[in-house]
N, C-alpha and C. Protein backbone atom coordinates (compact mmCIF):
# COMPACT_ATOMS: atom_id res chain seq x y z
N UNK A 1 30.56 -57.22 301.40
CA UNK A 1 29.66 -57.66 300.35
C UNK A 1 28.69 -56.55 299.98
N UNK A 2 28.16 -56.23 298.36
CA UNK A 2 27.56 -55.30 298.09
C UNK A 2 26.05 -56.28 298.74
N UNK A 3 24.90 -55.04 298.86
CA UNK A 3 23.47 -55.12 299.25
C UNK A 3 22.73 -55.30 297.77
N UNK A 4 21.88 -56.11 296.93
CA UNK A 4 21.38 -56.15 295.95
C UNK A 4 20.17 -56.44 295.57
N UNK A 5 18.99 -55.67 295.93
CA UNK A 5 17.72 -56.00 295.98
C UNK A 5 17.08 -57.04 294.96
N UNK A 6 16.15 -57.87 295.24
CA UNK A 6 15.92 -59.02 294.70
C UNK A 6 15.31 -58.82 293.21
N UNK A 7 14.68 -57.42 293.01
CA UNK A 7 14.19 -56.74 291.78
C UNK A 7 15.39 -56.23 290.90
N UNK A 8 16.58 -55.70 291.90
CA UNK A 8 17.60 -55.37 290.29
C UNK A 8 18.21 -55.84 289.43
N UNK A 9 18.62 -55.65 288.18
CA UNK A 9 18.98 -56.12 287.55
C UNK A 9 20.50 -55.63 287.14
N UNK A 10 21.38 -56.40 287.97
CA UNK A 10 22.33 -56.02 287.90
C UNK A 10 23.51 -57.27 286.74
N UNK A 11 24.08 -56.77 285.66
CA UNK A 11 24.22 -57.68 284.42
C UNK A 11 25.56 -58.55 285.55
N UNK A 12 26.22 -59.62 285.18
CA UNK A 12 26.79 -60.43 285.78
C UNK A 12 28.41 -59.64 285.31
N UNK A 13 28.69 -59.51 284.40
CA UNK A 13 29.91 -58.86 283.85
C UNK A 13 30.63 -57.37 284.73
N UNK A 14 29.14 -56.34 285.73
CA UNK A 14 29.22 -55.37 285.89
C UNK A 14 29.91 -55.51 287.06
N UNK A 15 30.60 -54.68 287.72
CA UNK A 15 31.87 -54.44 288.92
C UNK A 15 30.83 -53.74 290.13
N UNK A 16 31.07 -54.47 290.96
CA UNK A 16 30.29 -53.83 292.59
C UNK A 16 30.62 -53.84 293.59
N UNK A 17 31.39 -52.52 294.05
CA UNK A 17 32.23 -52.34 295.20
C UNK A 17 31.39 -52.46 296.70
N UNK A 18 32.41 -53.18 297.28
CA UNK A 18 32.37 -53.47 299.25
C UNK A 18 31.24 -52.63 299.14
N UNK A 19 30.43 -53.15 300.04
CA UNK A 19 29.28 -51.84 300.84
C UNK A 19 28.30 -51.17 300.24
N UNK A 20 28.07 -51.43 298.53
CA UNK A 20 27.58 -50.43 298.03
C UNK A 20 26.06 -51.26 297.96
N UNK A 21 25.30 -50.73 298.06
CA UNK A 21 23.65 -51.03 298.20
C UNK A 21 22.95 -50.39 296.62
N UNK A 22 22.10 -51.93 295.92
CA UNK A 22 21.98 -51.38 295.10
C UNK A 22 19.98 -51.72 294.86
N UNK A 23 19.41 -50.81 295.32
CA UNK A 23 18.24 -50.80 295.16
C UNK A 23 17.16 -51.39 294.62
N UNK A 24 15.32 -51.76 295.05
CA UNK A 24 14.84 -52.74 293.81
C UNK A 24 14.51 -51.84 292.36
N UNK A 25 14.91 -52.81 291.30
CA UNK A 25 14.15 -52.23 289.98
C UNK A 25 15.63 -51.42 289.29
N UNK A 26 16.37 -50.93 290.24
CA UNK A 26 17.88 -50.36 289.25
C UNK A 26 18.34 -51.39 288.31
N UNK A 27 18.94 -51.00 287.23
CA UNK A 27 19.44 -51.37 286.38
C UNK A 27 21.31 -51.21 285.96
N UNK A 28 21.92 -52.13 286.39
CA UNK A 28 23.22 -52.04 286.29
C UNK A 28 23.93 -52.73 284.65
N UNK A 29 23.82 -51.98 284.11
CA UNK A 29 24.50 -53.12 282.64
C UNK A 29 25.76 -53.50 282.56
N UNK A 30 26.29 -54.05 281.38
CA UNK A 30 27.58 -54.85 281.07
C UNK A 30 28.55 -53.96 281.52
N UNK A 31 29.50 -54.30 281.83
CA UNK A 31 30.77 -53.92 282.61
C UNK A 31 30.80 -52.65 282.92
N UNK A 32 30.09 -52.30 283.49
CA UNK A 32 29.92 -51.08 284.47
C UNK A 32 30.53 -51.17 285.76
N UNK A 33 31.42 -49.74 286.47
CA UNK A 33 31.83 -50.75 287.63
C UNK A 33 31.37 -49.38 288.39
N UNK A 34 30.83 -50.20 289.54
CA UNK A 34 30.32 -49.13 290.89
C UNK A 34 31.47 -49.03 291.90
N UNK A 35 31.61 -48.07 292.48
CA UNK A 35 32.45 -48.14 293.23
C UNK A 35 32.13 -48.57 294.93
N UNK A 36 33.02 -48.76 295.54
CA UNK A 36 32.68 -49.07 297.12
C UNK A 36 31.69 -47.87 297.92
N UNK A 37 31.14 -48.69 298.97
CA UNK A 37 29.86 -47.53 299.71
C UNK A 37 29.20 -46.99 298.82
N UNK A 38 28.65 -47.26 297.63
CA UNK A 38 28.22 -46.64 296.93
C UNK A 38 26.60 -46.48 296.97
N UNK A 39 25.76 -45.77 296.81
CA UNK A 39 24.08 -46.41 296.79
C UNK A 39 23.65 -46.05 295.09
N UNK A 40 22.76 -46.82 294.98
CA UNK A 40 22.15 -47.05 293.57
C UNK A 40 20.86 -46.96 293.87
N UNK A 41 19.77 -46.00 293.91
CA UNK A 41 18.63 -46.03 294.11
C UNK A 41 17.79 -46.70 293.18
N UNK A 42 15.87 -46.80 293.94
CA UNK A 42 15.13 -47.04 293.45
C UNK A 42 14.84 -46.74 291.87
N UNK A 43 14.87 -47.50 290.91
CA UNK A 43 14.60 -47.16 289.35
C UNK A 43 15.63 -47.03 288.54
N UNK A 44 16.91 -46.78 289.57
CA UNK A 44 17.76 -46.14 288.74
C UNK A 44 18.81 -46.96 287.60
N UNK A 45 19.47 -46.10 286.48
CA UNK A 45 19.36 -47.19 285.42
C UNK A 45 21.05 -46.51 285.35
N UNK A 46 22.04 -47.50 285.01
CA UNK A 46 23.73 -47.41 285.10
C UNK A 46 24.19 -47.74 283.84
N UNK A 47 24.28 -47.68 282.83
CA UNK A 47 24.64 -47.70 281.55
C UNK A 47 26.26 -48.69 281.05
N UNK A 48 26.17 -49.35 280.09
CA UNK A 48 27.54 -50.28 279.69
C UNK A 48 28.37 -49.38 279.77
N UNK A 49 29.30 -50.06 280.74
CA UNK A 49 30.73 -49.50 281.35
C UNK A 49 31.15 -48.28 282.12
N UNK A 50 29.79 -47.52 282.53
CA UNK A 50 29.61 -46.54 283.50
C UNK A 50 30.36 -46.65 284.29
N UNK A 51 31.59 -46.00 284.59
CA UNK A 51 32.28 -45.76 286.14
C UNK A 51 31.90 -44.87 287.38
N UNK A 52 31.99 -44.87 288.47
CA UNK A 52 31.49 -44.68 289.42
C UNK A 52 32.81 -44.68 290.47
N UNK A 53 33.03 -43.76 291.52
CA UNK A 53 34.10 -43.64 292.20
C UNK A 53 33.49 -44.16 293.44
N UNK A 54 34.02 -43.76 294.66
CA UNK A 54 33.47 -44.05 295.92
C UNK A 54 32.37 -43.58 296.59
N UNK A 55 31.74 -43.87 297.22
CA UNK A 55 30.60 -42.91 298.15
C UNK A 55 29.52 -42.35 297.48
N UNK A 56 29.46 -42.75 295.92
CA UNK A 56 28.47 -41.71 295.45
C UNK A 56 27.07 -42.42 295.35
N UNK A 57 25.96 -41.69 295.41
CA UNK A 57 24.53 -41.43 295.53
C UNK A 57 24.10 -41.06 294.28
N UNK A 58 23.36 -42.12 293.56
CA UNK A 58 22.89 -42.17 292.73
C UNK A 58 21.21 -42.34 293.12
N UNK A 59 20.20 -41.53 292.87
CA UNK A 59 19.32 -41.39 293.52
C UNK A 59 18.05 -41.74 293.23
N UNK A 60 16.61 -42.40 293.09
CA UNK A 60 15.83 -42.95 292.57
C UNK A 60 15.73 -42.54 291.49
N UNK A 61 15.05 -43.11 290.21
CA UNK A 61 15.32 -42.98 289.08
C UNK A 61 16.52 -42.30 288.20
N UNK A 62 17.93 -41.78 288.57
CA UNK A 62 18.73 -41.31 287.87
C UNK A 62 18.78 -42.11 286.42
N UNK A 63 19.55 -41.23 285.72
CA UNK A 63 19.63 -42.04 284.46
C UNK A 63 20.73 -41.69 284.17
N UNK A 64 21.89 -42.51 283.68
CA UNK A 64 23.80 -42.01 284.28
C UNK A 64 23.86 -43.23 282.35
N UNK A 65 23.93 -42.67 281.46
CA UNK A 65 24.21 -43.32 280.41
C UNK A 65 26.23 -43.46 280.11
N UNK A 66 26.15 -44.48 279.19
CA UNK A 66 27.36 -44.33 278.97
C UNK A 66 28.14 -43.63 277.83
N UNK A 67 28.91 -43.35 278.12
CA UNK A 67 30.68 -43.37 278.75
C UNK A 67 30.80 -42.86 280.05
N UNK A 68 29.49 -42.20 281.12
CA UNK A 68 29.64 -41.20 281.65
C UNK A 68 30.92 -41.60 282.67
N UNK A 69 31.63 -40.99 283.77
CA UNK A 69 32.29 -41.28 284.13
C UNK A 69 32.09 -40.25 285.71
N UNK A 70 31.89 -40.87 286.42
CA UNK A 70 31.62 -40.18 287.76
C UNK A 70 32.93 -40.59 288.93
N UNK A 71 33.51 -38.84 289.49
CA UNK A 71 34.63 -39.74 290.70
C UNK A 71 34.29 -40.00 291.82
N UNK A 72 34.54 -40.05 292.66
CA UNK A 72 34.43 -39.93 294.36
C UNK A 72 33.62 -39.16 294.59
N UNK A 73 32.53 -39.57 296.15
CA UNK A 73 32.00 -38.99 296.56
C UNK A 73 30.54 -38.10 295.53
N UNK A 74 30.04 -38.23 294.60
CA UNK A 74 29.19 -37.87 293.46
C UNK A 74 27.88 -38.09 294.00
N UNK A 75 27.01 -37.09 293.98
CA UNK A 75 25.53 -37.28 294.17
C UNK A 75 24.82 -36.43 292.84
N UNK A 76 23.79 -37.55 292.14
CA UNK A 76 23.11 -37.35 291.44
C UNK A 76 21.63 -37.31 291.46
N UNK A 77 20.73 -36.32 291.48
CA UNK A 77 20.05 -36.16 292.43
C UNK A 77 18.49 -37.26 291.62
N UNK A 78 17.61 -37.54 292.17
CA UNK A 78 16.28 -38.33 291.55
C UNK A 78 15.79 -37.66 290.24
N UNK A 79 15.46 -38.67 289.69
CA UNK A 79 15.23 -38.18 288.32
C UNK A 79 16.41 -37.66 286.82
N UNK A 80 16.99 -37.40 287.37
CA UNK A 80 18.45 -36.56 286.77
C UNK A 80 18.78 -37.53 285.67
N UNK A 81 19.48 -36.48 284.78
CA UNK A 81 20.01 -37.46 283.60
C UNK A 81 21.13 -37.09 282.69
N UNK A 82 22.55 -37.74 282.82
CA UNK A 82 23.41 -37.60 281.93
C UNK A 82 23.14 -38.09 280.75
N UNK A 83 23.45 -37.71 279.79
CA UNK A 83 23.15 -37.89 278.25
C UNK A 83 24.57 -38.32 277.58
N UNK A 84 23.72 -38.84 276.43
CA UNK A 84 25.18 -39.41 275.57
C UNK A 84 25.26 -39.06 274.17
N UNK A 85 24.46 -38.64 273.75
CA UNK A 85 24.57 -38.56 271.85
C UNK A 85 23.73 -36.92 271.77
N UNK A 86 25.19 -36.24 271.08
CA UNK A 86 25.14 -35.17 270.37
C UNK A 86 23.60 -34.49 269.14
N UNK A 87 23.59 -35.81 268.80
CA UNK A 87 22.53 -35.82 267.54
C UNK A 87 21.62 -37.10 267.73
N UNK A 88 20.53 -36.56 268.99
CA UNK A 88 19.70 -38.21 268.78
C UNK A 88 18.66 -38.47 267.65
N UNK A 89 19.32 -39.35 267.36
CA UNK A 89 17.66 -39.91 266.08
C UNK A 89 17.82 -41.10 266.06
N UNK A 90 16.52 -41.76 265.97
CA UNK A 90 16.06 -43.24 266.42
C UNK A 90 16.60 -43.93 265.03
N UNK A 91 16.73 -43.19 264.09
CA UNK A 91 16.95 -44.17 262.75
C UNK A 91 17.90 -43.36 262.06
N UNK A 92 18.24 -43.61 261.06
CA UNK A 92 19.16 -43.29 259.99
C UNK A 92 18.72 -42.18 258.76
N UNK A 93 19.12 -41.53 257.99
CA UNK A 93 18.44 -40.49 257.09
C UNK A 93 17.81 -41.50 256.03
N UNK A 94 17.98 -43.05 256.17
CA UNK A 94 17.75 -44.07 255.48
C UNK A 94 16.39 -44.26 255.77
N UNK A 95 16.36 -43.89 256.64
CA UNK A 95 15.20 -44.32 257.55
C UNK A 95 15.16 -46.04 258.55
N UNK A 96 16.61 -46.58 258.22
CA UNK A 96 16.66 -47.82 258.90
C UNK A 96 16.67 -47.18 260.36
N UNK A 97 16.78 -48.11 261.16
CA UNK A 97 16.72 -48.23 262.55
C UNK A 97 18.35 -48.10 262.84
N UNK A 98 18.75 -46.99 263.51
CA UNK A 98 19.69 -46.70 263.94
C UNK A 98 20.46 -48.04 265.49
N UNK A 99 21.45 -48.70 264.95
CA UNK A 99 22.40 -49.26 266.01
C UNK A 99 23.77 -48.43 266.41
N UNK A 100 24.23 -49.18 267.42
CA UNK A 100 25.31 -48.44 268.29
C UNK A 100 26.52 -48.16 267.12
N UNK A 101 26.42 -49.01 266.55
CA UNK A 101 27.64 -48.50 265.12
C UNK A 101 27.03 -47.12 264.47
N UNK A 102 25.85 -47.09 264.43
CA UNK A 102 25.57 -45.79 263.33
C UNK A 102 25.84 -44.50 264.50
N UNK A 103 26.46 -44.09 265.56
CA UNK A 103 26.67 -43.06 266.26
C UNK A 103 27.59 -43.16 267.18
N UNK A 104 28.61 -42.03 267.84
CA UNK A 104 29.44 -42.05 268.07
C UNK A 104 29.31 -41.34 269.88
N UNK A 105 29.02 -42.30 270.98
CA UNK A 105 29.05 -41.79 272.29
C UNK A 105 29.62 -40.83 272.85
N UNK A 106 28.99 -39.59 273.42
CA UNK A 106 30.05 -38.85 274.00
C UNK A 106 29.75 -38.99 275.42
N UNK A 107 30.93 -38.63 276.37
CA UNK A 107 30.83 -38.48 278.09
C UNK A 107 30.08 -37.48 278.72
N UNK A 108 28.97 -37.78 280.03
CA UNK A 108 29.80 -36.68 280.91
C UNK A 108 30.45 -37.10 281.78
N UNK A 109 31.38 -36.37 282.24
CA UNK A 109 32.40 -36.71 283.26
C UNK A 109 32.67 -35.33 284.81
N UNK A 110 32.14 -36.50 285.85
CA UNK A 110 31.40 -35.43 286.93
C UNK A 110 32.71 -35.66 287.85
N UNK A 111 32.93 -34.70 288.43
CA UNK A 111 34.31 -34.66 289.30
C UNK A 111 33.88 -34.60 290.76
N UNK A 112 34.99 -35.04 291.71
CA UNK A 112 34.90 -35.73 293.01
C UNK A 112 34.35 -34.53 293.87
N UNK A 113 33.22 -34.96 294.33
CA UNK A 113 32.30 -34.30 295.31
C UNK A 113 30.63 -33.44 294.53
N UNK A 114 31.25 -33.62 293.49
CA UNK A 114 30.30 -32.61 293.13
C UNK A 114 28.82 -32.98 292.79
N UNK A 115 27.74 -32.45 293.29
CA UNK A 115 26.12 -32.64 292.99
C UNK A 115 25.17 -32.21 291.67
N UNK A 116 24.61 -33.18 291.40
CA UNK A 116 23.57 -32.76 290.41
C UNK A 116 22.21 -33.03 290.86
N UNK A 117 21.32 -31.83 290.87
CA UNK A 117 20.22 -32.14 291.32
C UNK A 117 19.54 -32.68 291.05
N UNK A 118 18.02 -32.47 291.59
CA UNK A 118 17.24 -33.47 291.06
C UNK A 118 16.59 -32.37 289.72
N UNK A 119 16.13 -33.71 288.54
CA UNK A 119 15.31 -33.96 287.21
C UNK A 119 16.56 -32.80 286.56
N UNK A 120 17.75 -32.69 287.16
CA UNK A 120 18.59 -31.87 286.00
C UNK A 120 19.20 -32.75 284.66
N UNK A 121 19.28 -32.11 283.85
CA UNK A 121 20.04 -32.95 282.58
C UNK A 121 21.23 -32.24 282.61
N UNK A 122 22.39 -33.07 282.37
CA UNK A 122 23.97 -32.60 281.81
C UNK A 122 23.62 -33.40 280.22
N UNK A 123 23.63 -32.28 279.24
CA UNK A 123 23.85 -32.92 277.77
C UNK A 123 25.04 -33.19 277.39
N UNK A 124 25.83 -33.80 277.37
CA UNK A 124 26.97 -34.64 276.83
C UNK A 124 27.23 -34.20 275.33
N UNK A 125 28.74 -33.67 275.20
CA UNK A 125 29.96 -34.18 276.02
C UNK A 125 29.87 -32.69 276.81
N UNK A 126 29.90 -32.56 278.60
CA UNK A 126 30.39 -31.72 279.72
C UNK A 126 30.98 -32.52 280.45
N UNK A 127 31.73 -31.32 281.25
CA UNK A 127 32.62 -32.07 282.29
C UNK A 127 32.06 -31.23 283.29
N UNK A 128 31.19 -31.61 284.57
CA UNK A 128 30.94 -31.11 285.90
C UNK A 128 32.26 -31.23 286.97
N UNK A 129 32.44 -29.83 286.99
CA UNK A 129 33.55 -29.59 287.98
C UNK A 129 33.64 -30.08 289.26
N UNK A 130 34.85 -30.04 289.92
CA UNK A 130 34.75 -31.06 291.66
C UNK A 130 34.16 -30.03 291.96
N UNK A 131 33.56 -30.79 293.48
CA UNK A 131 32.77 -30.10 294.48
C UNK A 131 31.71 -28.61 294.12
N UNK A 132 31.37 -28.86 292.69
CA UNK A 132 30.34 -27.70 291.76
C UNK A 132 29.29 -28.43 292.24
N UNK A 133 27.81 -27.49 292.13
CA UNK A 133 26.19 -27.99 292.42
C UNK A 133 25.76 -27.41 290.80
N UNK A 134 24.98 -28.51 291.04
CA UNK A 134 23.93 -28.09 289.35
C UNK A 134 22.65 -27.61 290.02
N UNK A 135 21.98 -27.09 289.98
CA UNK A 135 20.81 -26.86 291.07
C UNK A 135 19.64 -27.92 290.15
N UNK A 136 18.54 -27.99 291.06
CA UNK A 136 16.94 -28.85 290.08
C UNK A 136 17.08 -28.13 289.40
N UNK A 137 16.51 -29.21 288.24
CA UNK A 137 15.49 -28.79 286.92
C UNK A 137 16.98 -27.97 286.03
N UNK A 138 18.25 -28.00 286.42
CA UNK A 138 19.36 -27.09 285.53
C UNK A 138 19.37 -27.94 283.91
N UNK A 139 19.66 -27.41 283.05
CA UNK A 139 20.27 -28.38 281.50
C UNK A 139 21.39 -27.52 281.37
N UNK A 140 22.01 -28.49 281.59
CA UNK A 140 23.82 -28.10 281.54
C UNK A 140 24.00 -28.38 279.85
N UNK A 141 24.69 -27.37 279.53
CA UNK A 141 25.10 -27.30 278.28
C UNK A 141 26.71 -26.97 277.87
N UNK A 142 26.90 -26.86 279.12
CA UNK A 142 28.97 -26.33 278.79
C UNK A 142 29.56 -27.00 280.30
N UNK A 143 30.69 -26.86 280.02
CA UNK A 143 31.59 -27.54 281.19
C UNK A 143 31.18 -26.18 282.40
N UNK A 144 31.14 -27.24 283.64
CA UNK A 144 30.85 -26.26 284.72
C UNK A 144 32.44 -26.25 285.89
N UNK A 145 32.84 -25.60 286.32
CA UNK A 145 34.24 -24.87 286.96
C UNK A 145 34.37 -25.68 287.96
N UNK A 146 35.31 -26.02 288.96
CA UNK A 146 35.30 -26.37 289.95
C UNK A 146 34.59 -25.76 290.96
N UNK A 147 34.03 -26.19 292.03
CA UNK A 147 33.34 -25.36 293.10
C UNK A 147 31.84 -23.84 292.46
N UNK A 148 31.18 -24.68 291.16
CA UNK A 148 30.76 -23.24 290.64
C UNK A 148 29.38 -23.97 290.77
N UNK A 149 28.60 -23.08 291.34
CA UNK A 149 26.89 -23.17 291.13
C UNK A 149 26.48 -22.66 290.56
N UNK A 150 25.97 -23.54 289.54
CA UNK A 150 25.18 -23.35 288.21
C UNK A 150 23.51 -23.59 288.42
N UNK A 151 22.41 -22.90 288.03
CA UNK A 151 21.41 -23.16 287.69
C UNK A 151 20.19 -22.52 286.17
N UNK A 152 19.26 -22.38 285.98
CA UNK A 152 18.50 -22.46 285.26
C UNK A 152 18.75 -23.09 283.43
N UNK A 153 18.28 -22.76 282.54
CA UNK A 153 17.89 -23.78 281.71
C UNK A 153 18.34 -22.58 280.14
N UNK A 154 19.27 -22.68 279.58
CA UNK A 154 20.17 -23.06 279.63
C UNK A 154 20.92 -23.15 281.18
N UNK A 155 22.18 -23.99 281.67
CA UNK A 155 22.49 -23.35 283.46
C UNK A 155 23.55 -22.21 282.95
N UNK A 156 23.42 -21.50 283.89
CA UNK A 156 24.63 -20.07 283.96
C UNK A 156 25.18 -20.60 285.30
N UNK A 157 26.15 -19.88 285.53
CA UNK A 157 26.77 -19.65 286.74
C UNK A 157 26.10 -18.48 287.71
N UNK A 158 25.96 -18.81 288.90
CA UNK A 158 24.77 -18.08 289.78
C UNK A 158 25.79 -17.91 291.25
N UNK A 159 27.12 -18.68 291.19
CA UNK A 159 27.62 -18.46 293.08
C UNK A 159 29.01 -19.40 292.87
N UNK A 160 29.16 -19.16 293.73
CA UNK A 160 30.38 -20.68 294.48
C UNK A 160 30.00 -21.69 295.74
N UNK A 161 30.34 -22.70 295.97
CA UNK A 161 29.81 -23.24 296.98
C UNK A 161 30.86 -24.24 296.91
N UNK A 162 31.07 -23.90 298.39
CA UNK A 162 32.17 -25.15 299.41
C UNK A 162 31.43 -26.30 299.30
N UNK A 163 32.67 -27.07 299.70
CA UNK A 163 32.61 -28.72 300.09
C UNK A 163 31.65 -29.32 300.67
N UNK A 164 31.35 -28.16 301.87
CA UNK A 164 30.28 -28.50 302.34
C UNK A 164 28.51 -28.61 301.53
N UNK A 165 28.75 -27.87 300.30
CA UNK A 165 27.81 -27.61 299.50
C UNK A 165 26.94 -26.30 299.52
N UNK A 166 27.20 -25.75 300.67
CA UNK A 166 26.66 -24.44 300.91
C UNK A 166 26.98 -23.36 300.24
N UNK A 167 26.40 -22.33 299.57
CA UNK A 167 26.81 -21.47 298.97
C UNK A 167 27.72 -20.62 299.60
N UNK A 168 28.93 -20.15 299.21
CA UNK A 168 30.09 -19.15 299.68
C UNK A 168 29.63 -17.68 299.80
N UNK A 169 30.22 -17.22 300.98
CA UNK A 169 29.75 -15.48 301.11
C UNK A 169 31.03 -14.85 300.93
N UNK A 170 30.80 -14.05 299.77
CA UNK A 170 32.41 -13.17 299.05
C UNK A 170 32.91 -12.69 300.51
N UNK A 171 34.10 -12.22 300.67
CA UNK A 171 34.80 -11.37 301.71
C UNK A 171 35.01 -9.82 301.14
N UNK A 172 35.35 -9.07 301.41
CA UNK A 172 34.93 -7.62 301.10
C UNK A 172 36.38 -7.46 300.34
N UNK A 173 37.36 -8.11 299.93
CA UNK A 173 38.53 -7.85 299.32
C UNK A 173 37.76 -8.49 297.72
N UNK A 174 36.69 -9.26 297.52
CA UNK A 174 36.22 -9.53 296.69
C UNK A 174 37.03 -10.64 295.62
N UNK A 175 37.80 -11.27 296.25
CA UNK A 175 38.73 -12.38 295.87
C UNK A 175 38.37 -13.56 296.85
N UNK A 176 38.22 -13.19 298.13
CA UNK A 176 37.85 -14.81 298.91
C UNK A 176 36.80 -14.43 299.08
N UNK A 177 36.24 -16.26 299.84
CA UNK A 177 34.91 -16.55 299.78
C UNK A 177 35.13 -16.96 301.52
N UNK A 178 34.40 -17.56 301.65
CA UNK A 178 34.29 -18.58 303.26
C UNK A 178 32.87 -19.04 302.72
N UNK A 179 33.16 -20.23 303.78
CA UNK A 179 32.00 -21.43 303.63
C UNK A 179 31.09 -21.06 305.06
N UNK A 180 29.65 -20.51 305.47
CA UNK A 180 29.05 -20.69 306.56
C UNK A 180 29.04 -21.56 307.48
N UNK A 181 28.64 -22.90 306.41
CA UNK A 181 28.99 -23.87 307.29
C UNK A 181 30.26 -24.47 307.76
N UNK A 182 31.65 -24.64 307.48
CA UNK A 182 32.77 -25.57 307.78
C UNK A 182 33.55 -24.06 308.30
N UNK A 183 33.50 -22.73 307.46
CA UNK A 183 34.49 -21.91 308.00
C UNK A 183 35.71 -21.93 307.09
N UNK A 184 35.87 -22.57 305.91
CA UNK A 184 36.87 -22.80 304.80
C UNK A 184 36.56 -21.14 304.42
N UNK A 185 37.79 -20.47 303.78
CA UNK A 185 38.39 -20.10 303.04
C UNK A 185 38.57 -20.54 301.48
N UNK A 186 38.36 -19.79 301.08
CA UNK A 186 38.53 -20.28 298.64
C UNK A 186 38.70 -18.77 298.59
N UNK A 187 40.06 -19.12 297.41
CA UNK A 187 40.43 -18.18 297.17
C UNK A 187 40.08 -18.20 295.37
N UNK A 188 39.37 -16.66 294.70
CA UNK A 188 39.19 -16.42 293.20
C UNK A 188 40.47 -16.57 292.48
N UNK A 189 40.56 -16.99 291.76
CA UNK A 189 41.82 -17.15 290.78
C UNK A 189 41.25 -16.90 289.29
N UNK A 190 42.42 -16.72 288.78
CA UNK A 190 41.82 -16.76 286.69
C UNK A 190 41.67 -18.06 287.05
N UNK A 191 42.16 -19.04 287.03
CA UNK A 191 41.70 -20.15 286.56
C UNK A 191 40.31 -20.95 287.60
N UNK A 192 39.42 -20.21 288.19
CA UNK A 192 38.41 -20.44 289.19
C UNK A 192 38.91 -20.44 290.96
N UNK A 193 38.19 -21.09 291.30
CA UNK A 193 38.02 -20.95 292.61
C UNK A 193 38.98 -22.62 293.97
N UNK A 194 39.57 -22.04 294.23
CA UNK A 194 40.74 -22.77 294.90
C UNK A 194 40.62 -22.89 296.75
N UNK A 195 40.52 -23.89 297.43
CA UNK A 195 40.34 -23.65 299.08
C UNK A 195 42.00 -23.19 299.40
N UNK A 196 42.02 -21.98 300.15
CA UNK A 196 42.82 -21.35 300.47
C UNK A 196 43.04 -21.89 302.09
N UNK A 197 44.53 -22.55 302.53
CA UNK A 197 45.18 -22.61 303.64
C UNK A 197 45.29 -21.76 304.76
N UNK A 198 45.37 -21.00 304.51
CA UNK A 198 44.89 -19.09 305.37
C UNK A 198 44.28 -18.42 304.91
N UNK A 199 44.04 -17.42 305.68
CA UNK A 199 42.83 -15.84 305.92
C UNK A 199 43.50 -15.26 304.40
């Protein structure tokens, strides 16, 4: 059975996997589905039809709008905020009051393992790469690589960092990496950064 603090507001339509604990004052809307073990922190607000994979950490106040689409294992750090509209304006060039028909949602879509820190924004439409870190305070503005640490404002690319989340130390052939902490191997490729089976 999910955990559901007596303050959230979680809509009746929305999906809530085994185990997942969902904090007071969060906000879960219409058919959103959380996934199992999941946590939903203090404040934090889940947007119509938000997906959510397993294990992930959604962290006091996040703000995860929709289409976003998060896989396995995902930590989003306090404060943080995926975005959804390309062109925000509260009203129309009419000047009426803009509804969900007058604009067209875009995603972000965060891949399995990977972290966003805290008070970072991903502006939508990006795709955050698996097991990539956004560092605090980053505004993601382009798709970030698998395994790639990105930070400042616009974010650039600044490192690589293993599974473990730790930043990678190049090897002197300047193609692999190793992880400090676990001892993994990633090997550079054109197409990014890959965990390599052997030395």
């Amino acid at each position: 059975m999910p955990k559901i603090a007596d303050s959230a507001d979680v809509d009746p339509s929305a999906s809530v996997g085994e185990g997942t604990t969902i904090w007071h004052l969060a906000q879960v809307r219409e058919d959103a589905v959380i996934g199992e073990g999941c946590v939903v922190g203090r404040g934090a607000y889940v947007g119509p039809g938000v997906q959510t994979g397993r294990n992930c950490k959604l962290q006091n106040y996040a703000l995860v709008y929709e289409p976003a689409v998060l896989g396995d294992g995902v930590f989003v750090g306090p404060a943080a905020v995926l975005t959804n509209d390309q062109h925000p304006r509260a009203v129309t060039v009419h000047g009426a009051l803009k509804t969900v028909d007058d604009w067209s949602m875009v995603a972000v879509t965060v891949g399995d393992g990977a972290a966003i820190g805290a008070r970072a924004v991903c502006v939508a439409p990006v795709t955050i790469g698996r097991w990539a870190t956004v560092a605090a305070g980053a505004v993601v503005t382009h798709d970030v690589p698998d395994h790639a640490l990105v930070a400042g404002v616009p974010a650039r690319q600044i490192g690589w960092v293993g599974r473990a989340g730790a930043p990678l130390t190049p090897n002197e052939d300047g193609i692999r990496w190793h992880c400090p902490d676990t001892g993994e191997v990633y090997r550079e490729t054109s197409a990014g950064l890959e965990r390599s089976e052997k030395e």
